[in-house]
N, C-alpha and C. Protein backbone atom coordinates (compact mmCIF):
# COMPACT_ATOMS: atom_id res chain seq x y z
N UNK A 1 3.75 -13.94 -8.89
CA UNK A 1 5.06 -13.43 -8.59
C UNK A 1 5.70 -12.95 -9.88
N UNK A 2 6.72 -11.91 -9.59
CA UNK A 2 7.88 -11.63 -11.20
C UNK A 2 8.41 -12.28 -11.54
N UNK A 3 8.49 -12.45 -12.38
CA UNK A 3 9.63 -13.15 -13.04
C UNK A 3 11.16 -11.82 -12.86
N UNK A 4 12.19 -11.84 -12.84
CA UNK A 4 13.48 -10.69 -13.16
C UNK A 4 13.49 -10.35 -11.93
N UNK A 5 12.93 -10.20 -10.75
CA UNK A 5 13.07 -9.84 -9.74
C UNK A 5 13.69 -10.38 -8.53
N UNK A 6 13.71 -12.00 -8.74
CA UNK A 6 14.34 -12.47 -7.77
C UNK A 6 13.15 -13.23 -7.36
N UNK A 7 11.93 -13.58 -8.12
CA UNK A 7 11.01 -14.49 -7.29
C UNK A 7 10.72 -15.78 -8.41
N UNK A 8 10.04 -16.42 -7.81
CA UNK A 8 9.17 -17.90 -9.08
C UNK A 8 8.44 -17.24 -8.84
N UNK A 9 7.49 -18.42 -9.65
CA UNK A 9 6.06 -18.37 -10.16
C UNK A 9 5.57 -19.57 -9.28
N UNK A 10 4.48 -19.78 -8.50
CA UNK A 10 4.12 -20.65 -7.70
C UNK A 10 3.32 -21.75 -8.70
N UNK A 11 3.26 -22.62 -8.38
CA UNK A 11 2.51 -23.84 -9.61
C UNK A 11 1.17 -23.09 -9.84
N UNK A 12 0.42 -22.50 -8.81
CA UNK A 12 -0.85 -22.11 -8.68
C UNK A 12 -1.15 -20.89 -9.56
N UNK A 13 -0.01 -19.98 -9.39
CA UNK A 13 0.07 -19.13 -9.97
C UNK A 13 0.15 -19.59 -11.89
N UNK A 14 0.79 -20.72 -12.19
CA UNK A 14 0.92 -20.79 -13.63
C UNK A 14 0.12 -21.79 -14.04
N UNK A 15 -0.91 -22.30 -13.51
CA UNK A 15 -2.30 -22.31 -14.23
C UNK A 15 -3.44 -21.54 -13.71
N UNK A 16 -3.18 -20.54 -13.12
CA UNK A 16 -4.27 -19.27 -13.08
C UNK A 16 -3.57 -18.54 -14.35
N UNK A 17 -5.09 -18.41 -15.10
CA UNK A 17 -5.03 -17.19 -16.25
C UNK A 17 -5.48 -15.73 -15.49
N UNK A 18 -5.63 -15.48 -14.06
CA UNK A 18 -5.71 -14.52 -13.54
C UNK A 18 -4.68 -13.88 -13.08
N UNK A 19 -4.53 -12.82 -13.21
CA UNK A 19 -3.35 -11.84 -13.07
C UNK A 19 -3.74 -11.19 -11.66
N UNK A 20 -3.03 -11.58 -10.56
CA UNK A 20 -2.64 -10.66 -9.47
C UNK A 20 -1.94 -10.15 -8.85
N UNK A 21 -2.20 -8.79 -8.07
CA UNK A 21 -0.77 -7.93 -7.54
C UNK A 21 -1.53 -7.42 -6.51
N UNK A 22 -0.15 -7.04 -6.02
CA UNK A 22 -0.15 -6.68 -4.34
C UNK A 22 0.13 -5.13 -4.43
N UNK A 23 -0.41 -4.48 -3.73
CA UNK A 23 -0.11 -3.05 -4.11
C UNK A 23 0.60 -2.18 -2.56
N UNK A 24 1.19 -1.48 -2.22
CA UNK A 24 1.57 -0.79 -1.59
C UNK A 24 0.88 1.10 -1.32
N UNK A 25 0.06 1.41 -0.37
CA UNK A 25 -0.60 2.69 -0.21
C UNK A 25 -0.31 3.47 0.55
N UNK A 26 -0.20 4.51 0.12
CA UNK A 26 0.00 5.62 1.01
C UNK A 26 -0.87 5.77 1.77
N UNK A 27 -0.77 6.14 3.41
CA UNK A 27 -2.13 6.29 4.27
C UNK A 27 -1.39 7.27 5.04
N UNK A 28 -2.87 8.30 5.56
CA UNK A 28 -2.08 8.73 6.79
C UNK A 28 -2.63 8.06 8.62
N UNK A 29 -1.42 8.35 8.97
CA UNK A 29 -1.70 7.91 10.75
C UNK A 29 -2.24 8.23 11.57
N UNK A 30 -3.37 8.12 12.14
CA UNK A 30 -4.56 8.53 12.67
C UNK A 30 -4.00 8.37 14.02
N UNK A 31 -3.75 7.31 14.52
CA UNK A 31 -3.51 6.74 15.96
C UNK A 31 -1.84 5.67 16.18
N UNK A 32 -1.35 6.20 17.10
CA UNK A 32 -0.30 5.15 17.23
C UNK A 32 -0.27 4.92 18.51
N UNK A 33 0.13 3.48 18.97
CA UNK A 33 -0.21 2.79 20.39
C UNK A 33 0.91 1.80 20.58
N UNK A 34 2.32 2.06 20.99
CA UNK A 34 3.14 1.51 20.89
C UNK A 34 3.61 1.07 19.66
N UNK A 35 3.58 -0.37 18.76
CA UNK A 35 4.12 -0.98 17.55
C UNK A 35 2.99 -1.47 16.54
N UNK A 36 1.81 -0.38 16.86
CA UNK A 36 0.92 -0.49 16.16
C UNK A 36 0.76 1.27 15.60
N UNK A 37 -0.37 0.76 14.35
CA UNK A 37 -0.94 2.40 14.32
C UNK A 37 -2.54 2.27 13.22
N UNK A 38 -3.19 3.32 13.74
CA UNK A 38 -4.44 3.10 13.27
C UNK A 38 -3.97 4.54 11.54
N UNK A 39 -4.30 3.54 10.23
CA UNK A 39 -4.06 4.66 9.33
C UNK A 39 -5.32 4.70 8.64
N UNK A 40 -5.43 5.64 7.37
CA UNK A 40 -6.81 6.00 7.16
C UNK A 40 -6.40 6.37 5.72
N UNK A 41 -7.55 5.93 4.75
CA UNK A 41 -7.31 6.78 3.23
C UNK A 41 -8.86 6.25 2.84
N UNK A 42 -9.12 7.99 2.91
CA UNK A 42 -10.51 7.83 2.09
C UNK A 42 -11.92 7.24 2.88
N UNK A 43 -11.41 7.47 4.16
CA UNK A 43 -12.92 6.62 5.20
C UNK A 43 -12.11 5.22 5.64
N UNK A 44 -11.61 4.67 4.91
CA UNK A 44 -11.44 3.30 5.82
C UNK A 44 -10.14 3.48 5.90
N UNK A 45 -10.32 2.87 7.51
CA UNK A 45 -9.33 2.61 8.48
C UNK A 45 -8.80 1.39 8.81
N UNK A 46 -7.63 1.11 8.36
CA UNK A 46 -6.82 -0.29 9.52
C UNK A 46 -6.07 0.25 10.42
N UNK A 47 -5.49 -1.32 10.65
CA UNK A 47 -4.47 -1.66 12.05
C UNK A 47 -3.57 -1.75 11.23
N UNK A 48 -2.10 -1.08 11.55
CA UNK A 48 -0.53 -2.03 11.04
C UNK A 48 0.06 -1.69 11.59
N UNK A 49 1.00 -2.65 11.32
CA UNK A 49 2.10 -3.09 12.82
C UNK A 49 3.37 -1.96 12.18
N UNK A 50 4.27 -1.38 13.04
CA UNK A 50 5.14 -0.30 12.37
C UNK A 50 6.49 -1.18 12.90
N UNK A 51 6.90 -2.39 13.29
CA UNK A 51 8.12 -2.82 13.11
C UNK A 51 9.18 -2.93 11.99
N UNK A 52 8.81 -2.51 10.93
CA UNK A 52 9.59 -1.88 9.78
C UNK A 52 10.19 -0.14 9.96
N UNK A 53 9.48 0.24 10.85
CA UNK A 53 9.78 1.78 11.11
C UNK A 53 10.62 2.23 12.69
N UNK A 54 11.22 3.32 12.09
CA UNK A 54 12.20 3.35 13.43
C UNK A 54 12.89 5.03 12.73
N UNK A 55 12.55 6.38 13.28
CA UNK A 55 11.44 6.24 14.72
C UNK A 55 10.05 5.90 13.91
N UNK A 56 9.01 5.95 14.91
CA UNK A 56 7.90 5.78 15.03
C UNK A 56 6.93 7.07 13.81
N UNK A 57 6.25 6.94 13.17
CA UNK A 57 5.61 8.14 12.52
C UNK A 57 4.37 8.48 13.95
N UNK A 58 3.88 9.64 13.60
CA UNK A 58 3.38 10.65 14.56
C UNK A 58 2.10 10.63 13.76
N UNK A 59 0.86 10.77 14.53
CA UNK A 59 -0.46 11.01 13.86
C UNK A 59 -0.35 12.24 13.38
N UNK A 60 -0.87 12.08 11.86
CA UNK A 60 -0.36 12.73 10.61
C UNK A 60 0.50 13.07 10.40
N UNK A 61 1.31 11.75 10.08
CA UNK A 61 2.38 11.46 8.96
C UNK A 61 1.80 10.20 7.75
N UNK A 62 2.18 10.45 7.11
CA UNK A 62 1.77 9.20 5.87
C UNK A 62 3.33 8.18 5.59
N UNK A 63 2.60 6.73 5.67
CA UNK A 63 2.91 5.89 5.27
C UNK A 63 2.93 4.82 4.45
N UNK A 64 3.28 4.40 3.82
CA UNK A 64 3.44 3.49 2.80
C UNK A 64 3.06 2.31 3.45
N UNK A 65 1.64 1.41 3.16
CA UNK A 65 1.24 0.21 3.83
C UNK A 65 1.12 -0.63 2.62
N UNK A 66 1.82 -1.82 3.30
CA UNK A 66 1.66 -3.31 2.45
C UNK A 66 1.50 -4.38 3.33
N UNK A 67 0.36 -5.37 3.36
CA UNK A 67 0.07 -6.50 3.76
C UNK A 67 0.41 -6.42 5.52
N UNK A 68 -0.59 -5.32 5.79
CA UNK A 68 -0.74 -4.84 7.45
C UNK A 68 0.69 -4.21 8.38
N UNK A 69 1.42 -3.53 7.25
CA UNK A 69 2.99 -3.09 7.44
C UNK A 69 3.21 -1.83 6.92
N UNK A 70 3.31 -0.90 8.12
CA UNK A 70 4.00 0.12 7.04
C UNK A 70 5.23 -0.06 7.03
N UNK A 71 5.45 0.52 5.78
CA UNK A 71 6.84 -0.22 5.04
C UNK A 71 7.82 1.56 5.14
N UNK A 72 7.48 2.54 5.08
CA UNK A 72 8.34 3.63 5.37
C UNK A 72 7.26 4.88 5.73
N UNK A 73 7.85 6.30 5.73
CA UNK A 73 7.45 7.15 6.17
C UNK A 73 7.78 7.86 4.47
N UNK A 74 6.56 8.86 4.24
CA UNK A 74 6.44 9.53 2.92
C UNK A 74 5.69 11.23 3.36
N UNK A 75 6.18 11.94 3.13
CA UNK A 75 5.66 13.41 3.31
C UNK A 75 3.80 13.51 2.27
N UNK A 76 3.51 14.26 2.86
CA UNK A 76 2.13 14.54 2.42
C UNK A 76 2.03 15.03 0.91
N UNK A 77 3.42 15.86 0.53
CA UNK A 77 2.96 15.87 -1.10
C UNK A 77 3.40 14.74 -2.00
N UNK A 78 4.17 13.92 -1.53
CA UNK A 78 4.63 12.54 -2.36
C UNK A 78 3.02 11.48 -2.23
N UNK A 79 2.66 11.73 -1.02
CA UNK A 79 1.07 10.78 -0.62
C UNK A 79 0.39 11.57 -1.91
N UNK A 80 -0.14 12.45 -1.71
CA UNK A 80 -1.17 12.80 -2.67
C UNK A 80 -1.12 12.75 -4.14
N UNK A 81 0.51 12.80 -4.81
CA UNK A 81 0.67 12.61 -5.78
C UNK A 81 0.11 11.04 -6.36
N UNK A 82 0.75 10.20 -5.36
CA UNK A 82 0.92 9.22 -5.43
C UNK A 82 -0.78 8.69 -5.75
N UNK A 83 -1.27 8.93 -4.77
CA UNK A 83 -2.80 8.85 -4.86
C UNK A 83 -3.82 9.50 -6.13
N UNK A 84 -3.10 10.00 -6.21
CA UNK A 84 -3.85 11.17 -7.95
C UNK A 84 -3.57 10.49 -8.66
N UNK A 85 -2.42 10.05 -8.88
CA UNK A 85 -1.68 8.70 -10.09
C UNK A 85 -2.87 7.17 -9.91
N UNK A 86 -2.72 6.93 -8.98
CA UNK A 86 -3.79 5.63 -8.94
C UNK A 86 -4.93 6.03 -9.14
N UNK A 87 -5.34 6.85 -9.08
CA UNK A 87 -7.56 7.70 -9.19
C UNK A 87 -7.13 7.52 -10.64
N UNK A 88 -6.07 7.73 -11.18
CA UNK A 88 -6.05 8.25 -12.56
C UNK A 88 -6.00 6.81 -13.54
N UNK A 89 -5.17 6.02 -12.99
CA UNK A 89 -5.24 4.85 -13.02
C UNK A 89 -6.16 3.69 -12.99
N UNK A 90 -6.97 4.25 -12.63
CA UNK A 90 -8.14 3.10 -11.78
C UNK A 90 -9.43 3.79 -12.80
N UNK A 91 -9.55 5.04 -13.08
CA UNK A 91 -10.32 5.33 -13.92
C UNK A 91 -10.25 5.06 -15.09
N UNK A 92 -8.70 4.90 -15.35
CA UNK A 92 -8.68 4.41 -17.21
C UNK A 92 -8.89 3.09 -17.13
N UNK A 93 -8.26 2.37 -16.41
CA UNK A 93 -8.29 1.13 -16.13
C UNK A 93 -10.45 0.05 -15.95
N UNK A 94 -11.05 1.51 -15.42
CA UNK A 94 -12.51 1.10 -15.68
C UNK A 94 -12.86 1.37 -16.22
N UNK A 95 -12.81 1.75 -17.47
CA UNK A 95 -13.23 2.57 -19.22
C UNK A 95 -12.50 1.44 -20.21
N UNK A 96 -11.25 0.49 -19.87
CA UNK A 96 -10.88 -0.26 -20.42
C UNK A 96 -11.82 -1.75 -20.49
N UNK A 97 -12.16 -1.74 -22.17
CA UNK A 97 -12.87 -3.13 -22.20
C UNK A 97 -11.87 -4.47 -21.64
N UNK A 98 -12.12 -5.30 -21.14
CA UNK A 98 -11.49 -6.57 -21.06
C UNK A 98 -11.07 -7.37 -22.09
């Protein structure tokens, strides 16, 4: 958890020397079936529940998913940016020694 944000640190968390985070992705909406929706980035597909959303996104619209939730609705050039930034990210990040 952050520290400045408004959260602790869980005991577990402060004797792990491992650093983890939760990330939030842009996907787009393949299928929606009432308060669900099937989204997709890159070949794989989940389930998330859209009770954070109101109205409903429409197959192909992109959403912002965290921990089986989309969390809002994002237009297709904010998704792709967004997604170019993490490729870009994830590549320096695997060129970086430990």
């Amino acid at each position: 958890m952050m520290k400045g944000f408004g959260f602790g640190e869980s005991e577990n968390h402060k004797k792990s020397k491992e650093t983890k985070m939760c990330l939030a992705v842009p996907m787009e909406v393949k299928e929606v079936s009432g308060n669900t929706a099937w989204v997709e980035l890159e070949g794989i597909r989940r389930e998330v529940r859209l009770d954070l959303l109101e109205p409903k996104p429409r197959p192909g619209d992109y959403v912002i998913v965290h921990a089986g939730f989309a969390l809002h609705r994002i237009d297709e050039e904010e998704a792709r940016e967004s997604l170019k930034t993490w490729k870009e990210f994830l590549a320096h990040a695997s060129q970086t020694p430990e």
